[in-house]
PDB file of N, CA and C in Angstrom:
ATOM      1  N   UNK A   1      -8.058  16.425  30.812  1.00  0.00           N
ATOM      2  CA  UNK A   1      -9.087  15.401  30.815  1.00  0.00           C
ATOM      3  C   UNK A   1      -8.858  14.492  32.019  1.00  0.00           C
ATOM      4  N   UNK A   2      -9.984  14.070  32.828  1.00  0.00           N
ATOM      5  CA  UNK A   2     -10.036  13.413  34.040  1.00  0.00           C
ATOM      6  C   UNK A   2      -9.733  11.845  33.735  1.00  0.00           C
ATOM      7  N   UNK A   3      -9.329  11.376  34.310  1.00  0.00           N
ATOM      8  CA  UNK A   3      -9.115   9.652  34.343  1.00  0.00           C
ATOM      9  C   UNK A   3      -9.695   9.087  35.481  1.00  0.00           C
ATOM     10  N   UNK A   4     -10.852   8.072  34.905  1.00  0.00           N
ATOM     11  CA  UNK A   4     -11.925   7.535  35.397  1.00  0.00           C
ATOM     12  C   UNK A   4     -11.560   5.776  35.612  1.00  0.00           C
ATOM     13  N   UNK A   5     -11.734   4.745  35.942  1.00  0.00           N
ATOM     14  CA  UNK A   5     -11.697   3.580  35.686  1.00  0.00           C
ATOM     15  C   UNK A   5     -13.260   3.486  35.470  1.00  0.00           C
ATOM     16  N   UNK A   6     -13.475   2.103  34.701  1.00  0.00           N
ATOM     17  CA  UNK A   6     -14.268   1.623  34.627  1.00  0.00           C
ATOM     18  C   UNK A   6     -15.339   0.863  36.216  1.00  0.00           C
ATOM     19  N   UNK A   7     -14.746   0.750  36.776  1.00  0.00           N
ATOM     20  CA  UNK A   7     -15.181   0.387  38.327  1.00  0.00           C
ATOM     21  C   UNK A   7     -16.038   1.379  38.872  1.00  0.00           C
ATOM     22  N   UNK A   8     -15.114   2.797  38.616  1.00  0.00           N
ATOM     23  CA  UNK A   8     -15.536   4.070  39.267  1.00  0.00           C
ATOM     24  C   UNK A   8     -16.613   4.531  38.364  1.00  0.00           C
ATOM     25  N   UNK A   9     -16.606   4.072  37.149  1.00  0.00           N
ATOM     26  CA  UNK A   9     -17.798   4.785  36.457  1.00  0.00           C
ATOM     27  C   UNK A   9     -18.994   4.207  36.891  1.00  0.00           C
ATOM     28  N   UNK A  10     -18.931   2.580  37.209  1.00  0.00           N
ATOM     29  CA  UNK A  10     -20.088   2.177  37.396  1.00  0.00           C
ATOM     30  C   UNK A  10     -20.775   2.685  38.804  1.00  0.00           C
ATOM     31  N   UNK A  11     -20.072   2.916  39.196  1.00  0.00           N
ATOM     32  CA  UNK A  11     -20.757   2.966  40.903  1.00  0.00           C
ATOM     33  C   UNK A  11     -21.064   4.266  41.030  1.00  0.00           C
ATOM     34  N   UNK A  12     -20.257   5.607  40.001  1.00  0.00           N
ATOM     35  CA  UNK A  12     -20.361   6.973  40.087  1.00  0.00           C
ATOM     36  C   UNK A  12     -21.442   7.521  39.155  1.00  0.00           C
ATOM     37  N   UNK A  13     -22.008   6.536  38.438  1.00  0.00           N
ATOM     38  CA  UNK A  13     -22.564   7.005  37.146  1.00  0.00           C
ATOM     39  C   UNK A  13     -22.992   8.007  36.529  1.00  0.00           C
ATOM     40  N   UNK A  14     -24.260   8.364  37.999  1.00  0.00           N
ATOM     41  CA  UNK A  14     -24.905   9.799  37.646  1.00  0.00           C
ATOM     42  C   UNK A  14     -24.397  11.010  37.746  1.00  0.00           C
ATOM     43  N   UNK A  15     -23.771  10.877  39.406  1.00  0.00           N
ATOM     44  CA  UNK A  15     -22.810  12.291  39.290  1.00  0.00           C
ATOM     45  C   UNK A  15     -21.735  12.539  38.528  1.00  0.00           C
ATOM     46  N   UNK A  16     -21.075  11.439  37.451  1.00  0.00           N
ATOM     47  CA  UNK A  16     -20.208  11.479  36.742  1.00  0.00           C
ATOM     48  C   UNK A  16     -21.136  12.529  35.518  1.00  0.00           C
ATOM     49  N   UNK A  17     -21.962  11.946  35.081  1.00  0.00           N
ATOM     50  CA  UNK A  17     -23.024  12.323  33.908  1.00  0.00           C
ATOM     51  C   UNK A  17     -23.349  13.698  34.280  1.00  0.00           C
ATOM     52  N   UNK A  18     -23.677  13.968  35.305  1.00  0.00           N
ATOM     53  CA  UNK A  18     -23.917  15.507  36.008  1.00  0.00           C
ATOM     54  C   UNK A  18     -22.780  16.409  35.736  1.00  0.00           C
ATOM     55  N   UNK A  19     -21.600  15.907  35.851  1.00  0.00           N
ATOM     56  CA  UNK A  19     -20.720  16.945  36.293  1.00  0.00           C
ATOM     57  C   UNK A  19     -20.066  16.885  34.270  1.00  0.00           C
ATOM     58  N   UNK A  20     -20.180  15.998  33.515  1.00  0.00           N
ATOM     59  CA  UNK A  20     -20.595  15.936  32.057  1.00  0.00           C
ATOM     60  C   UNK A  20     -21.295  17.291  31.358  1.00  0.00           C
ATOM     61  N   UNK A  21     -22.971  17.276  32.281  1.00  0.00           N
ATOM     62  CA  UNK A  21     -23.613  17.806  31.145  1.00  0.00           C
ATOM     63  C   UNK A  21     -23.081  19.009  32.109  1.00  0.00           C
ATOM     64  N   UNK A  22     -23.510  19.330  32.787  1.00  0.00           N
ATOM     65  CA  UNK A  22     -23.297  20.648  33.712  1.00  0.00           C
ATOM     66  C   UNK A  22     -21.809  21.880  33.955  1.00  0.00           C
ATOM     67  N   UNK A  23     -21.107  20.449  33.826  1.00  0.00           N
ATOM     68  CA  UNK A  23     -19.427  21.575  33.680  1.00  0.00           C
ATOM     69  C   UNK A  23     -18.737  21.202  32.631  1.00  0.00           C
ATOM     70  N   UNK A  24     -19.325  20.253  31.693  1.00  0.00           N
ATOM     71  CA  UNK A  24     -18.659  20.302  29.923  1.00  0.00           C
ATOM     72  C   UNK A  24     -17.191  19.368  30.675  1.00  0.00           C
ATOM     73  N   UNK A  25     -17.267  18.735  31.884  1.00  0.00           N
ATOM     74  CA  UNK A  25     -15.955  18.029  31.795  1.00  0.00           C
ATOM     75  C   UNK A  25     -15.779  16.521  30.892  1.00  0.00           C
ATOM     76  N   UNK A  26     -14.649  16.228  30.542  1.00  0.00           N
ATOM     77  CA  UNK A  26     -14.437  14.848  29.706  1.00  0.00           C
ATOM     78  C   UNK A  26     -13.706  14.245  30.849  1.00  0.00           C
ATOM     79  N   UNK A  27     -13.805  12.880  30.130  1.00  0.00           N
ATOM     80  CA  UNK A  27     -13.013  11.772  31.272  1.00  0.00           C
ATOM     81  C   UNK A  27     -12.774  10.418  29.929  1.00  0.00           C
ATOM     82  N   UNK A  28     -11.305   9.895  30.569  1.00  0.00           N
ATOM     83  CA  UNK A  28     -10.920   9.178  29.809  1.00  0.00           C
ATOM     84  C   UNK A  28     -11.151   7.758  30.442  1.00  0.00           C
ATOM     85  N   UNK A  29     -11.455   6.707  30.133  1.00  0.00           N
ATOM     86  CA  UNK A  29     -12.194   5.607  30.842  1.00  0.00           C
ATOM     87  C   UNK A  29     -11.364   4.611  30.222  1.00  0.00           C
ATOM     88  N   UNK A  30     -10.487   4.067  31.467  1.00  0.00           N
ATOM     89  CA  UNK A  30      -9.683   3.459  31.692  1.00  0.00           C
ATOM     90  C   UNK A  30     -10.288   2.174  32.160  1.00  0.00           C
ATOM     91  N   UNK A  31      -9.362   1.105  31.842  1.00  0.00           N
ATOM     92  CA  UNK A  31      -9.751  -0.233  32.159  1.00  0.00           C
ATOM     93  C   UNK A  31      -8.351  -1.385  32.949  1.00  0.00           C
ATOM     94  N   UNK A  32      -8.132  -1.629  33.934  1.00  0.00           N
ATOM     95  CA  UNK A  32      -6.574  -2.012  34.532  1.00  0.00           C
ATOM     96  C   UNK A  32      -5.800  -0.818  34.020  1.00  0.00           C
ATOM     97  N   UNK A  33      -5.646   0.441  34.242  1.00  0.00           N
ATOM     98  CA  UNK A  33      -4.984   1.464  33.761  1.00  0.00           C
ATOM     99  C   UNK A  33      -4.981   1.819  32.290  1.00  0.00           C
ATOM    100  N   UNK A  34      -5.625   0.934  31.613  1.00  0.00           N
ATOM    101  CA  UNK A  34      -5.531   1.181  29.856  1.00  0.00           C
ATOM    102  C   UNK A  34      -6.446   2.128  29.788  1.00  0.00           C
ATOM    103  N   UNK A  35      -6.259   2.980  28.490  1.00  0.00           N
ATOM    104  CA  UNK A  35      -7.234   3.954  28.004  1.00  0.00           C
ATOM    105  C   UNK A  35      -8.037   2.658  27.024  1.00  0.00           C
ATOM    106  N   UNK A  36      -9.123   2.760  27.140  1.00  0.00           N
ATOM    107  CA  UNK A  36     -10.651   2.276  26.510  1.00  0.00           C
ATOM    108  C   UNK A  36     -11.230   2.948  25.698  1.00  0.00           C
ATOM    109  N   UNK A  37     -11.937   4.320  26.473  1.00  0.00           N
ATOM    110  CA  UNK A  37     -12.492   5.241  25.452  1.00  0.00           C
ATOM    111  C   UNK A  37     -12.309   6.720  26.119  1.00  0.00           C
ATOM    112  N   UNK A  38     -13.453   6.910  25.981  1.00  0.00           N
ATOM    113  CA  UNK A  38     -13.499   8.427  26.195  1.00  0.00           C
ATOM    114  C   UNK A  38     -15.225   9.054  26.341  1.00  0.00           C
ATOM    115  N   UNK A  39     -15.311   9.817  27.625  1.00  0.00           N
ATOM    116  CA  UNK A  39     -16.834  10.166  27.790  1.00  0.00           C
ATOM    117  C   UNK A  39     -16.502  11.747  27.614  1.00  0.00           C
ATOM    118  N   UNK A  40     -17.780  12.467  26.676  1.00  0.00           N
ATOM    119  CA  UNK A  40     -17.638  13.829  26.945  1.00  0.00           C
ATOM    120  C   UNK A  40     -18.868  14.346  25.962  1.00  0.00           C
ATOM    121  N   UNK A  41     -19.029  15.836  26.505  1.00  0.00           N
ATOM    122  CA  UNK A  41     -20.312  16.212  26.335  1.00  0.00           C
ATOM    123  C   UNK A  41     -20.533  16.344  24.589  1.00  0.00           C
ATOM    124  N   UNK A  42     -22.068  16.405  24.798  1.00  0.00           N
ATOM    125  CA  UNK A  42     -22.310  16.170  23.140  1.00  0.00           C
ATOM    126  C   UNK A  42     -22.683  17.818  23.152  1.00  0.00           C
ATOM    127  N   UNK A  43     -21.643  18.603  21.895  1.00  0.00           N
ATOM    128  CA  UNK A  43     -21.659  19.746  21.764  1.00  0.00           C
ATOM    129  C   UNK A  43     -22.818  20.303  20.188  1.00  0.00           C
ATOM    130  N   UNK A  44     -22.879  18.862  19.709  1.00  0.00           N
ATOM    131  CA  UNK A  44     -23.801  19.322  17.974  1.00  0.00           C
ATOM    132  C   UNK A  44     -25.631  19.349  18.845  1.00  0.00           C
ATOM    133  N   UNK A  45     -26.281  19.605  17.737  1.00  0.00           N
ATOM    134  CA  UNK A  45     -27.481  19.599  17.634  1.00  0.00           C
ATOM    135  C   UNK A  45     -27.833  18.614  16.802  1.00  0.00           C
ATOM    136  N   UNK A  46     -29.196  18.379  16.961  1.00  0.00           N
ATOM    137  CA  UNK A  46     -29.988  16.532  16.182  1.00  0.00           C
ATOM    138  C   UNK A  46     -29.172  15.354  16.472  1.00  0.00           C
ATOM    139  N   UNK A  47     -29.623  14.552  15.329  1.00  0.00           N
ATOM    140  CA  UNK A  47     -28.957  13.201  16.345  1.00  0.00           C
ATOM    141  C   UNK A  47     -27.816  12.749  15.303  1.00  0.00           C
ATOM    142  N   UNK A  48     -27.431  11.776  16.644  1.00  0.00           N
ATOM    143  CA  UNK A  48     -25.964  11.421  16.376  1.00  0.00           C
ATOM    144  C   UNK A  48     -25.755  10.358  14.580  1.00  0.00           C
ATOM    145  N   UNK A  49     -24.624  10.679  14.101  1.00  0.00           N
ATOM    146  CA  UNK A  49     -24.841   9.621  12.780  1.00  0.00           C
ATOM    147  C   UNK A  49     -23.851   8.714  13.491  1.00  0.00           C
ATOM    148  N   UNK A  50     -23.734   7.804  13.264  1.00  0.00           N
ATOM    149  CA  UNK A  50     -22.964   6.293  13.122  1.00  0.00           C
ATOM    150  C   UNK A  50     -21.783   6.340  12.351  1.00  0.00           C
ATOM    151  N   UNK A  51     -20.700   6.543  12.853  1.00  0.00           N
ATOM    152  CA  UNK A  51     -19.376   6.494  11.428  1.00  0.00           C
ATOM    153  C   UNK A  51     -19.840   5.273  10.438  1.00  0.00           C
ATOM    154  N   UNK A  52     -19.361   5.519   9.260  1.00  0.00           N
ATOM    155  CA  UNK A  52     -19.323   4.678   8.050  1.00  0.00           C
ATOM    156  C   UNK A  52     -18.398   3.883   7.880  1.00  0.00           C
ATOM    157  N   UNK A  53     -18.953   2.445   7.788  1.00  0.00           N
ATOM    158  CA  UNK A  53     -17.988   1.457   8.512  1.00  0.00           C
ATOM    159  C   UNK A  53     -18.059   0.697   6.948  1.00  0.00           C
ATOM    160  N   UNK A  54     -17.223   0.117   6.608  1.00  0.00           N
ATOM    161  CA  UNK A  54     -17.417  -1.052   5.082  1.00  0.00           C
ATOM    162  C   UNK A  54     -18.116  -2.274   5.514  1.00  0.00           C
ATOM    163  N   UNK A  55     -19.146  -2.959   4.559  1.00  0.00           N
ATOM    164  CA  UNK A  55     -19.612  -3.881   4.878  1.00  0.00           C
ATOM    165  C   UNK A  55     -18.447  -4.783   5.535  1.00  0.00           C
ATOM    166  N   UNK A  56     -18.670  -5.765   6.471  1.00  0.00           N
ATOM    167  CA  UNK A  56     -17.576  -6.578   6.357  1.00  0.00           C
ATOM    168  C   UNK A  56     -17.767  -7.639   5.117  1.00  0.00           C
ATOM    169  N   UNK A  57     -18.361  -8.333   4.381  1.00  0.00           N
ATOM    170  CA  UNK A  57     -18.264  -9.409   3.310  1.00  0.00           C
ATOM    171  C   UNK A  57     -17.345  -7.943   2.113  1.00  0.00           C
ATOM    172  N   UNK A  58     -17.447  -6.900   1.715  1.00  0.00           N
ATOM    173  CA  UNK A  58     -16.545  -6.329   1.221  1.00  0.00           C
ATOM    174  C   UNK A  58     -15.173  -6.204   1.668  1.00  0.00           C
ATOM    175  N   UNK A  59     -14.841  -6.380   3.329  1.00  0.00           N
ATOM    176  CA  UNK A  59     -13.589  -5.832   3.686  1.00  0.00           C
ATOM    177  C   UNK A  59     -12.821  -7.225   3.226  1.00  0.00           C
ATOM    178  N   UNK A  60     -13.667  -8.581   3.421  1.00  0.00           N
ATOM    179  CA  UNK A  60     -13.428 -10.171   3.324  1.00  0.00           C
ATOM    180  C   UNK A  60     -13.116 -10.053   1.776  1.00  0.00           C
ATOM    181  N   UNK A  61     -13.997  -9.458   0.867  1.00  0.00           N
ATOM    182  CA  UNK A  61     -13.354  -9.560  -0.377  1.00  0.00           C
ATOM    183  C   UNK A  61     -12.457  -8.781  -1.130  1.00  0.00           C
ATOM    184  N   UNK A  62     -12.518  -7.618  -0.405  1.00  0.00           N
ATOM    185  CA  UNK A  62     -11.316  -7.115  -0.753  1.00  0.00           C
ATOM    186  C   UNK A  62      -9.647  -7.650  -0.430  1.00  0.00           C
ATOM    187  N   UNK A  63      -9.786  -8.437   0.952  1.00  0.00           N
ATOM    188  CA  UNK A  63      -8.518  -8.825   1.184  1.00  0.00           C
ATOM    189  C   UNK A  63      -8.903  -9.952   0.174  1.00  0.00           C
ATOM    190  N   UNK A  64      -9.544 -10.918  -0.140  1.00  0.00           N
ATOM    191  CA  UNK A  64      -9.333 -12.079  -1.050  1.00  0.00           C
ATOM    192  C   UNK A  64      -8.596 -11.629  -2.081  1.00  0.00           C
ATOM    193  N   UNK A  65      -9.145 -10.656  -2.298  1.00  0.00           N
ATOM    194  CA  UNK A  65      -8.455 -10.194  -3.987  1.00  0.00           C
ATOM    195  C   UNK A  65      -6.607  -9.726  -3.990  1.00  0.00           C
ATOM    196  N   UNK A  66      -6.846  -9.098  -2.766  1.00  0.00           N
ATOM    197  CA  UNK A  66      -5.006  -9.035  -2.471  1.00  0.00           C
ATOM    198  C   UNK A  66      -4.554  -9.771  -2.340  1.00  0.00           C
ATOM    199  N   UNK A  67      -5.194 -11.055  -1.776  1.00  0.00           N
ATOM    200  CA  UNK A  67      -4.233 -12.059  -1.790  1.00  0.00           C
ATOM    201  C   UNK A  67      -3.603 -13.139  -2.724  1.00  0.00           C
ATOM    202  N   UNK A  68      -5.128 -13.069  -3.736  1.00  0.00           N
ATOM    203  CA  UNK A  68      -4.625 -13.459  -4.782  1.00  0.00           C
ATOM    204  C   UNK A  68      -3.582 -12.741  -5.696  1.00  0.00           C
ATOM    205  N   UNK A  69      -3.627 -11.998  -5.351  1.00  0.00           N
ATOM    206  CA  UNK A  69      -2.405 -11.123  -6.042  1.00  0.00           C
ATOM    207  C   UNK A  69      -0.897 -11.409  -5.447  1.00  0.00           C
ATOM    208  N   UNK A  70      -0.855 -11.851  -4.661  1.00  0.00           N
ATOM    209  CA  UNK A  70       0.491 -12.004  -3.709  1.00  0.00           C
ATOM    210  C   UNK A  70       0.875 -13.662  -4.519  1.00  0.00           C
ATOM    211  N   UNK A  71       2.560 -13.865  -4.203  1.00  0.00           N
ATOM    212  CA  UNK A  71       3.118 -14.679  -5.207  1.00  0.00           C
ATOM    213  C   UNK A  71       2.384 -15.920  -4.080  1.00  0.00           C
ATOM    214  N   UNK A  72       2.761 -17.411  -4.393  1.00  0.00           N
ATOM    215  CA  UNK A  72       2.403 -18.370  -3.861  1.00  0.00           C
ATOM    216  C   UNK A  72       3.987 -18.595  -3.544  1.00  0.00           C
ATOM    217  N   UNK A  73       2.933 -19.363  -1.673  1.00  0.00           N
ATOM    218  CA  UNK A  73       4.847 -19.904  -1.617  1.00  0.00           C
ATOM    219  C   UNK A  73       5.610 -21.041  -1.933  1.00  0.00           C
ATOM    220  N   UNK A  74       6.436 -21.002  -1.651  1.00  0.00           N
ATOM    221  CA  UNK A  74       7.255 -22.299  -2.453  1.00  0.00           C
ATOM    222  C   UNK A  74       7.176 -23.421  -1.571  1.00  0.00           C
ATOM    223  N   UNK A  75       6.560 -23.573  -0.399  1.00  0.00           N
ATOM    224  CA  UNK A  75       6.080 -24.630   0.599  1.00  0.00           C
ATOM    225  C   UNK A  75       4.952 -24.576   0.985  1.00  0.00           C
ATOM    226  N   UNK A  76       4.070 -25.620   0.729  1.00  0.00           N
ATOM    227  CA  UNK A  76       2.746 -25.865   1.769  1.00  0.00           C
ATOM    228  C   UNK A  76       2.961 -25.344   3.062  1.00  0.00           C
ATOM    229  N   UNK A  77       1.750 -24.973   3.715  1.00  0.00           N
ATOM    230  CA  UNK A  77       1.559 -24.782   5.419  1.00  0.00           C
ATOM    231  C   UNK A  77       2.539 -26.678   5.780  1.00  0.00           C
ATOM    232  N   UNK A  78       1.663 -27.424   5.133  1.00  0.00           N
ATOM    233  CA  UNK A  78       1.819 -28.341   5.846  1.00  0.00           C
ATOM    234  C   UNK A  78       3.193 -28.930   5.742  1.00  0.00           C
ATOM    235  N   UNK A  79       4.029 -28.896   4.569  1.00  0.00           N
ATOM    236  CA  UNK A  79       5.340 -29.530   4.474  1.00  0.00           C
ATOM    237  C   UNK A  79       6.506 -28.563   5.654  1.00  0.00           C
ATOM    238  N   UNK A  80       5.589 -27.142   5.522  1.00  0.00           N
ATOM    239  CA  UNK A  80       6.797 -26.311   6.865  1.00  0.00           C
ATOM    240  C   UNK A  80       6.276 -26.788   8.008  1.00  0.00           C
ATOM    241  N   UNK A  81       5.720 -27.306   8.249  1.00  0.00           N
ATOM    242  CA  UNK A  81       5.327 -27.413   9.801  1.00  0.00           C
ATOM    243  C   UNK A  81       6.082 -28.871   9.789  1.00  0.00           C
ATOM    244  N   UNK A  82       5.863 -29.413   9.234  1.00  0.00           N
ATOM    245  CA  UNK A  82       6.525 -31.011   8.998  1.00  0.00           C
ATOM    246  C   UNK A  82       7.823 -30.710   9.249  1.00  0.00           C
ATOM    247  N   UNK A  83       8.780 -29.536   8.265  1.00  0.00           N
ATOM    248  CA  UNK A  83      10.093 -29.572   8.654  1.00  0.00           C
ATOM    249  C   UNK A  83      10.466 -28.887  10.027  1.00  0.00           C
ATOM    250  N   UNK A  84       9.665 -28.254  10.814  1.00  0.00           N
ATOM    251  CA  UNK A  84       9.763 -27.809  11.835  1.00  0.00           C
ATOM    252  C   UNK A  84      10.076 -28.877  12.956  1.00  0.00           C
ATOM    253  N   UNK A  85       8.452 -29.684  12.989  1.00  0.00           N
ATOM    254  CA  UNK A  85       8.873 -30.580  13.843  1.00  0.00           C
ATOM    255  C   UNK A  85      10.001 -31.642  13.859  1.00  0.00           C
ATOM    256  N   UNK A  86      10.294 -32.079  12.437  1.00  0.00           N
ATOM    257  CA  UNK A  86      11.497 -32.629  12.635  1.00  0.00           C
ATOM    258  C   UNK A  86      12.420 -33.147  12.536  1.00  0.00           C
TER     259      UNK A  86
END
């Protein structure tokens, strides 16, 4: 798989996309050297689905509920920060 920056994609766009649909190549799209994502040809037929993501107000209440489950601590936020400073 080719390594692209993001810089180079913008300015290369089309012949990047060309050489995509035409020679089935992938490229990994880098950002300051980080991997980001990933471009490569679409091999299915019809259209694309959307992964299945959880509402977020479910992901929010599901952690509520773990947390109520977790013990309470034996200090306020605020009395540890108090003994921190001093």
């Amino acid at each position: 798989m080719r390594k692209i920056g993001v810089t180079e994609l913008k300015t290369h766009a089309s012949e990047i996309m060309r050489t995509v649909r035409e020679e089935q190549a992938t490229y990994t799209i880098t950002y300051r050297g980080k991997p980001v994502g990933v471009l490569l040809p679409f091999a299915g037929h019809g259209d694309v689905v959307p992964e299945e993501r959880e509402d977020s107000w479910s992901a929010l209440e599901r952690l509520r509920e773990r947390m109520s489950q977790m013990p309470r601590p034996e200090k306020s936020l605020m009395d540890a920060l108090s003994e921190m400073r001093g």
